[in-house]
N, C-alpha and C. Protein backbone atom coordinates (compact mmCIF):
# COMPACT_ATOMS: atom_id res chain seq x y z
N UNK A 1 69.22 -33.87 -45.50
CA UNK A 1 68.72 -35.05 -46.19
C UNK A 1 69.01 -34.90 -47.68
N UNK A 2 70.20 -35.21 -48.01
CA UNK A 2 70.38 -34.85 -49.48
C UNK A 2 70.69 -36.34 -50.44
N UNK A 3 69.55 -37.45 -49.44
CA UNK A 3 69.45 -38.51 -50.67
C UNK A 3 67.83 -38.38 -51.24
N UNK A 4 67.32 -37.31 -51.51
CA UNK A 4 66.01 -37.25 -52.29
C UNK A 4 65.83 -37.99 -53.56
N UNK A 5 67.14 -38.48 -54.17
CA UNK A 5 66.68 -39.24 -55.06
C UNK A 5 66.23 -40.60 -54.74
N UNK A 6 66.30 -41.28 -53.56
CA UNK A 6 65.70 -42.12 -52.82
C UNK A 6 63.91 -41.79 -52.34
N UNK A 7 63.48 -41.04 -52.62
CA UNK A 7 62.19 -40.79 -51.87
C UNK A 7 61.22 -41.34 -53.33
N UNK A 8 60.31 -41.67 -52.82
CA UNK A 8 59.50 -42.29 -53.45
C UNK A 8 58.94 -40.78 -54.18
N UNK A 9 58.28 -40.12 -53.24
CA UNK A 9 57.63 -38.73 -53.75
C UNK A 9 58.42 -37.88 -54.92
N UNK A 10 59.85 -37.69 -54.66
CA UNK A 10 60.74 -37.17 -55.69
C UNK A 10 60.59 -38.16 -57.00
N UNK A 11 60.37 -39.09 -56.87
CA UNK A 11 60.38 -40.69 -58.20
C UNK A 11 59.42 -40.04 -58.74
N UNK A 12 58.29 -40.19 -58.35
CA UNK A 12 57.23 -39.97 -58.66
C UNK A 12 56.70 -38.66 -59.31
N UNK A 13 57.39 -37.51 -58.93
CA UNK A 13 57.32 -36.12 -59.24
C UNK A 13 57.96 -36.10 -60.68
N UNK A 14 58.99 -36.52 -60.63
CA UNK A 14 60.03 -36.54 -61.94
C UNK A 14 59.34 -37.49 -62.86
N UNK A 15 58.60 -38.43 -62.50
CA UNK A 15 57.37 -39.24 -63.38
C UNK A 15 56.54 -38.58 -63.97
N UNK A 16 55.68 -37.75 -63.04
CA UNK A 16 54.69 -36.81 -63.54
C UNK A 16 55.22 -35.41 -64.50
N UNK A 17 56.32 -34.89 -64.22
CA UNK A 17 57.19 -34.23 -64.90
C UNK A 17 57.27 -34.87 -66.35
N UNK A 18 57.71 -36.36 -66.42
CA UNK A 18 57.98 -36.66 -67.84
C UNK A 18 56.33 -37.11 -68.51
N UNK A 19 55.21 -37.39 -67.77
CA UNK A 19 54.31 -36.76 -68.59
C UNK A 19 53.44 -35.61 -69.01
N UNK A 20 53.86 -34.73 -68.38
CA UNK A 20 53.27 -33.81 -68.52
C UNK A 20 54.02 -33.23 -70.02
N UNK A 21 55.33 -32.87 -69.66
CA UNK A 21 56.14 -32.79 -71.01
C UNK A 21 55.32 -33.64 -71.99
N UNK A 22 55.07 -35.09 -72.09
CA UNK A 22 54.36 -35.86 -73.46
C UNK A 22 53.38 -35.14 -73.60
N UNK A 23 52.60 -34.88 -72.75
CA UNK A 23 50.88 -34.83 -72.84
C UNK A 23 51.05 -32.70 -73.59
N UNK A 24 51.63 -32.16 -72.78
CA UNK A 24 51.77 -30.55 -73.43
C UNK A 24 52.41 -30.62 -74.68
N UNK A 25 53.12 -31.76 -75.58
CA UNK A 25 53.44 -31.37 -76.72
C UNK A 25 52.59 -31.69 -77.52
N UNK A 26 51.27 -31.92 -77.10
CA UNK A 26 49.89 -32.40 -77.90
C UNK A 26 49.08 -31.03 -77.97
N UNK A 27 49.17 -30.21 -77.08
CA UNK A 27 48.98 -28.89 -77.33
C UNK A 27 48.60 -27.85 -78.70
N UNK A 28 47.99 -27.18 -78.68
CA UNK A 28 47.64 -26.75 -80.17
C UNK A 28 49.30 -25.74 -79.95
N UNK A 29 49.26 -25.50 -81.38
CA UNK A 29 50.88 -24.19 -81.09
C UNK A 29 50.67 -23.13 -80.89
N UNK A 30 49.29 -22.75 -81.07
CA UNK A 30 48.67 -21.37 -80.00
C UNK A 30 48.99 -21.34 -78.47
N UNK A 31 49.11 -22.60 -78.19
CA UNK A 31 49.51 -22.34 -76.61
C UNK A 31 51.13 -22.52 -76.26
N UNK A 32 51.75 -22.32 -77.17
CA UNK A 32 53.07 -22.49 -76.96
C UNK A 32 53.93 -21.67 -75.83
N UNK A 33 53.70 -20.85 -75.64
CA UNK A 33 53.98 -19.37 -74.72
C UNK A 33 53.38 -19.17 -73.62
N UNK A 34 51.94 -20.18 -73.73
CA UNK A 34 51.08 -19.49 -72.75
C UNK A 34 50.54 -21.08 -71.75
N UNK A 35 49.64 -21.85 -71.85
CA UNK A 35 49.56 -23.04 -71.20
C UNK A 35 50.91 -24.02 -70.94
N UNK A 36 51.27 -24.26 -72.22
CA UNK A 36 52.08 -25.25 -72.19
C UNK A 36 53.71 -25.07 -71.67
N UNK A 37 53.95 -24.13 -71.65
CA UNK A 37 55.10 -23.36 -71.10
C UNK A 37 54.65 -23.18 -69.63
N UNK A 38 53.52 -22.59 -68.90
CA UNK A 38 53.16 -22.88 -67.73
C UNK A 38 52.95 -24.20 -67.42
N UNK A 39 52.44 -25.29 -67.47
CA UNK A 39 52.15 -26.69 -67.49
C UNK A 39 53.85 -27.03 -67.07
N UNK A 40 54.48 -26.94 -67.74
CA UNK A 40 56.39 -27.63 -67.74
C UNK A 40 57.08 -26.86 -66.81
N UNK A 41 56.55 -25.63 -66.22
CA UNK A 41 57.08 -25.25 -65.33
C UNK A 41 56.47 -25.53 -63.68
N UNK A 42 55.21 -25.19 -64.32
CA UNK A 42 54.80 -25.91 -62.55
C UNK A 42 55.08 -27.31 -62.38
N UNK A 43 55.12 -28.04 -63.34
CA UNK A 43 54.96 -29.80 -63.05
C UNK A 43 57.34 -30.05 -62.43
N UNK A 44 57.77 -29.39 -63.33
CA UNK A 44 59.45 -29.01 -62.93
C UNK A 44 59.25 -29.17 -61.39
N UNK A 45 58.66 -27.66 -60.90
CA UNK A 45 58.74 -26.94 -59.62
C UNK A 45 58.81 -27.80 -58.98
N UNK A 46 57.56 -29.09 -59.34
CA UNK A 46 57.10 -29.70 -58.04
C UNK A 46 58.55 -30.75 -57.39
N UNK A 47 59.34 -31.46 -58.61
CA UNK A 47 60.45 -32.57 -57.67
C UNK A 47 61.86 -31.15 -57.43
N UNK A 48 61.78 -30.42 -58.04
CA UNK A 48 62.53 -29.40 -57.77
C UNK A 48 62.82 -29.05 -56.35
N UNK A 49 61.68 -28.36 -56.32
CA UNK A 49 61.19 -28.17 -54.72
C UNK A 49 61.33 -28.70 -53.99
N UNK A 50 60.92 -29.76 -53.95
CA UNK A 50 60.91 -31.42 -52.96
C UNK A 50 63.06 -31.52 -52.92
N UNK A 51 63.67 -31.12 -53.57
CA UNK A 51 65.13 -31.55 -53.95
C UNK A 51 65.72 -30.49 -53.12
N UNK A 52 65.19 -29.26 -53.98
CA UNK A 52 66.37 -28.26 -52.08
C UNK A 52 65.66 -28.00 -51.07
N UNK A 53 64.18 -28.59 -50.42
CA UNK A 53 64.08 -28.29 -49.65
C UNK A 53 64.67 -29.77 -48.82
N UNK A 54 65.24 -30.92 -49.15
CA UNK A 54 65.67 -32.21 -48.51
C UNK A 54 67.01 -31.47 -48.57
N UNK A 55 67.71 -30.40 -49.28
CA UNK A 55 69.22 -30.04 -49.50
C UNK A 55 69.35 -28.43 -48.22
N UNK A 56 68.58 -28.48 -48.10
CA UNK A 56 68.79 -27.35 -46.88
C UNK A 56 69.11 -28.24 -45.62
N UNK A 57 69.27 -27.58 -44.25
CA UNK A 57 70.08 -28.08 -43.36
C UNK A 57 68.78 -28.21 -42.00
N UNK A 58 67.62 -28.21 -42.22
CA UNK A 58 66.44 -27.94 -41.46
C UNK A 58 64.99 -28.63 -41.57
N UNK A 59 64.65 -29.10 -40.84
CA UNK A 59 63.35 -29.69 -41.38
C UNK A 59 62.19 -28.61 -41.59
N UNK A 60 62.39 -27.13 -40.92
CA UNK A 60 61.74 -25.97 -40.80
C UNK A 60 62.15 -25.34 -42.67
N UNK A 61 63.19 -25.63 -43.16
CA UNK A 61 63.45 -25.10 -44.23
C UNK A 61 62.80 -26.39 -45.54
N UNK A 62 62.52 -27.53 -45.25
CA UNK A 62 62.13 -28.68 -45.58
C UNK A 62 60.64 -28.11 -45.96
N UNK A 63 59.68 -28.17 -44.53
CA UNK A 63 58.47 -28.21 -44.76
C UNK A 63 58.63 -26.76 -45.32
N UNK A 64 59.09 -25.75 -45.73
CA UNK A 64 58.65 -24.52 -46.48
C UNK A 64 58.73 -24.69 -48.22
N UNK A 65 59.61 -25.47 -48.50
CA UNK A 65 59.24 -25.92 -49.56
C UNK A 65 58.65 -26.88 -50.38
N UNK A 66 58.39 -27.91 -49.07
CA UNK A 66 57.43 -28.70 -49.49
C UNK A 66 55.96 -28.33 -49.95
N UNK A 67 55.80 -27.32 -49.26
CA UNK A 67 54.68 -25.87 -49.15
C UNK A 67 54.43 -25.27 -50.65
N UNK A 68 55.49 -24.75 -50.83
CA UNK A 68 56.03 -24.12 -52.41
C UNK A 68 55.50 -25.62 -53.29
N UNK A 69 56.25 -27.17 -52.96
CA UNK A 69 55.93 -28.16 -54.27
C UNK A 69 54.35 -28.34 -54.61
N UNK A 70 53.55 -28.12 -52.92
CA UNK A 70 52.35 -28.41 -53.08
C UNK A 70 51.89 -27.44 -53.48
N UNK A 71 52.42 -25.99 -53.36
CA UNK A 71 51.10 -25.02 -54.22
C UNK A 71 51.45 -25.11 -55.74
N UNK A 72 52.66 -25.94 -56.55
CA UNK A 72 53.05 -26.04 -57.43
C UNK A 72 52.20 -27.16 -58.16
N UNK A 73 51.97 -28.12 -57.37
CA UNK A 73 51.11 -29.00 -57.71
C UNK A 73 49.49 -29.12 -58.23
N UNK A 74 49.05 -27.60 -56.87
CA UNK A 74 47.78 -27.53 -57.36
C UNK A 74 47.79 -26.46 -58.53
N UNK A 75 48.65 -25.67 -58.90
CA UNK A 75 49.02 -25.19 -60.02
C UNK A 75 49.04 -25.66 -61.38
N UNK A 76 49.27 -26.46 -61.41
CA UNK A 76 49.36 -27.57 -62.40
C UNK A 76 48.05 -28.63 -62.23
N UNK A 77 47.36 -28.67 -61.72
CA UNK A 77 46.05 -29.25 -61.62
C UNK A 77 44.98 -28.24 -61.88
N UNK A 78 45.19 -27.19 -61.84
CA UNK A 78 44.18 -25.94 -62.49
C UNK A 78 44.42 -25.94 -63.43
N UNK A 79 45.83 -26.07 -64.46
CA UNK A 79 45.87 -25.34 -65.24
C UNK A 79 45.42 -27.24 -66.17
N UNK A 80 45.52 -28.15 -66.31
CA UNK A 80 44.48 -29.21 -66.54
C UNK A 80 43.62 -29.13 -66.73
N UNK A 81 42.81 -29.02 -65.77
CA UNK A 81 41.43 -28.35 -65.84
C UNK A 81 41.02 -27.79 -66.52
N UNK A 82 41.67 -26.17 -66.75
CA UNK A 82 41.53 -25.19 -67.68
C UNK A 82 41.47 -25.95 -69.18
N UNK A 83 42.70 -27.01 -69.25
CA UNK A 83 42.92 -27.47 -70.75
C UNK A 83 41.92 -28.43 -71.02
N UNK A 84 41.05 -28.90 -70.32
CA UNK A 84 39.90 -29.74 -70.25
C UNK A 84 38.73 -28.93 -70.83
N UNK A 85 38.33 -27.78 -69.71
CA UNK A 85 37.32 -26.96 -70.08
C UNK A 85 37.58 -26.34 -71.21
N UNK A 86 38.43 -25.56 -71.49
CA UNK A 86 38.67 -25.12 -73.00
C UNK A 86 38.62 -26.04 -74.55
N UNK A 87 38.56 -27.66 -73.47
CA UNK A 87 38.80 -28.84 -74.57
C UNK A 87 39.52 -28.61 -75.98
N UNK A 88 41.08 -28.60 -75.43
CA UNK A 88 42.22 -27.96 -76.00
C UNK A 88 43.18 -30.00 -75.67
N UNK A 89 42.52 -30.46 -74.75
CA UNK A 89 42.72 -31.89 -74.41
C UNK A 89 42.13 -32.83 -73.70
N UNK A 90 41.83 -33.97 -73.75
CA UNK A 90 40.95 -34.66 -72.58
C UNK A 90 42.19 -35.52 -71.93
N UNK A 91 41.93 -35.09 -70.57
CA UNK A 91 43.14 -35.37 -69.98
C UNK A 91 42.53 -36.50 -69.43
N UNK A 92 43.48 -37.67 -69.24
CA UNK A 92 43.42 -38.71 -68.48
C UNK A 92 43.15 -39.03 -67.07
N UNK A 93 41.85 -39.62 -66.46
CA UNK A 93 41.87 -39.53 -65.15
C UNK A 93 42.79 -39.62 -64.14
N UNK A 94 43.47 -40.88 -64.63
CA UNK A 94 44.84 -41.03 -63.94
C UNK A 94 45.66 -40.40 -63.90
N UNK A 95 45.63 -39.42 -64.54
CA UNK A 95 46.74 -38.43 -64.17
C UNK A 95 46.43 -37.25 -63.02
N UNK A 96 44.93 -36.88 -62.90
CA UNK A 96 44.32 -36.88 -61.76
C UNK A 96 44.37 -36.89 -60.28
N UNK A 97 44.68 -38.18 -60.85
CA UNK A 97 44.64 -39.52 -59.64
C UNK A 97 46.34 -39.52 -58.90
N UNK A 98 47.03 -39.49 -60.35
CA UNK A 98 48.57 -39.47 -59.93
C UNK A 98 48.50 -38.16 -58.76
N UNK A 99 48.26 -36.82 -59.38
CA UNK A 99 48.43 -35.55 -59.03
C UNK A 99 47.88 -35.93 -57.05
N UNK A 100 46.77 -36.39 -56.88
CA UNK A 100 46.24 -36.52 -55.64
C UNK A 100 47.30 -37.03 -54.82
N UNK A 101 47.60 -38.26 -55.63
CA UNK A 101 48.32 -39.33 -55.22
C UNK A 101 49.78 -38.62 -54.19
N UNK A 102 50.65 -37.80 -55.69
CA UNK A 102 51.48 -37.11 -55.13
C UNK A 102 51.22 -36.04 -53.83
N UNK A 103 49.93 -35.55 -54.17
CA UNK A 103 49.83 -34.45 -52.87
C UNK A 103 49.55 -35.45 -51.45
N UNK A 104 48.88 -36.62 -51.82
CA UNK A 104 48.87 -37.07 -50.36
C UNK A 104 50.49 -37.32 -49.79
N UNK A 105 51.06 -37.90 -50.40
CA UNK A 105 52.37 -37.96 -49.86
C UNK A 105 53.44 -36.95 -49.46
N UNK A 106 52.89 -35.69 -50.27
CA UNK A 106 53.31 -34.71 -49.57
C UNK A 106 53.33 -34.33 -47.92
N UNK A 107 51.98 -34.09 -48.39
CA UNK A 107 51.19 -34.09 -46.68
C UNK A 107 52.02 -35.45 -45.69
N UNK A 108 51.88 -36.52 -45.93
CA UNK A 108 52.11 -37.34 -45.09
C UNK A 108 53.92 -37.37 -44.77
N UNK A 109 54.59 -36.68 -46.25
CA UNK A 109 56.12 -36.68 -45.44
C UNK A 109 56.64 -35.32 -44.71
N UNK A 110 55.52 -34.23 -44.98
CA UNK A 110 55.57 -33.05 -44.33
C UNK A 110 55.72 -33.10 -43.00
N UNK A 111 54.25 -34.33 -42.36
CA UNK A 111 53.61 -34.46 -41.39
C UNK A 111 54.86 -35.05 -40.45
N UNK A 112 55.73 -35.73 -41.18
CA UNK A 112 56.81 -36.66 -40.82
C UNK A 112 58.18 -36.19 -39.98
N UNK A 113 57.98 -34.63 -40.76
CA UNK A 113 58.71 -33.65 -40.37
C UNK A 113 58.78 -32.77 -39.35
N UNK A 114 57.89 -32.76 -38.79
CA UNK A 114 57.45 -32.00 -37.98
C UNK A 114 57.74 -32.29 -36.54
């Protein structure tokens, strides 16, 4: 399946990708190395992931990295959190909401796979 740029979930990943990038360059520059450099890499992982696991030749090699986008996802929803509780930013519900949003569709094109 190597038209992932067709999937709604990949759209959407690469969405959340380009805000996360806006929202981490609001960051104090103490966290330059340390949150915000984690933040751009897990939020990456997630359409990354979703991209070679549709580029492998298996739906068994599919759902393993769909696996990998979703623990990437909740990765990046802790580390939110963290930037909340530390109130280093007040993050937007909707972005939240997006993050859910994306994991349900995970689940449901995983489920698809199977």
């Amino acid at each position: 399946m190597n038209n992932y740029k067709n999937l709604l979930i990949w759209q959407r990943s690469i969405d959340m990708v380009e805000k996360i990038y806006k929202l981490s360059s609001l960051l104090p520059k103490s966290e330059e190395y340390n949150l915000k450099s984690q933040l751009r890499r897990a939020a990456i992982s997630i359409p990354s992931n979703i991209a070679e696991g549709c580029g492998r030749n298996s739906n068994k090699q599919l759902r393993h990295f769909l696996q990998i986008a979703r623990g990437s996802l909740a990765e990046l929803e802790t580390q939110l959190i963290i930037i909340e509780r530390l109130e280093l930013l007040d993050i937007q519900k909707s972005v939240f909401d997006e993050l859910l949003e994306i994991s349900k569709m995970m689940w449901s094109f995983e489920k698809s796979k199977i």
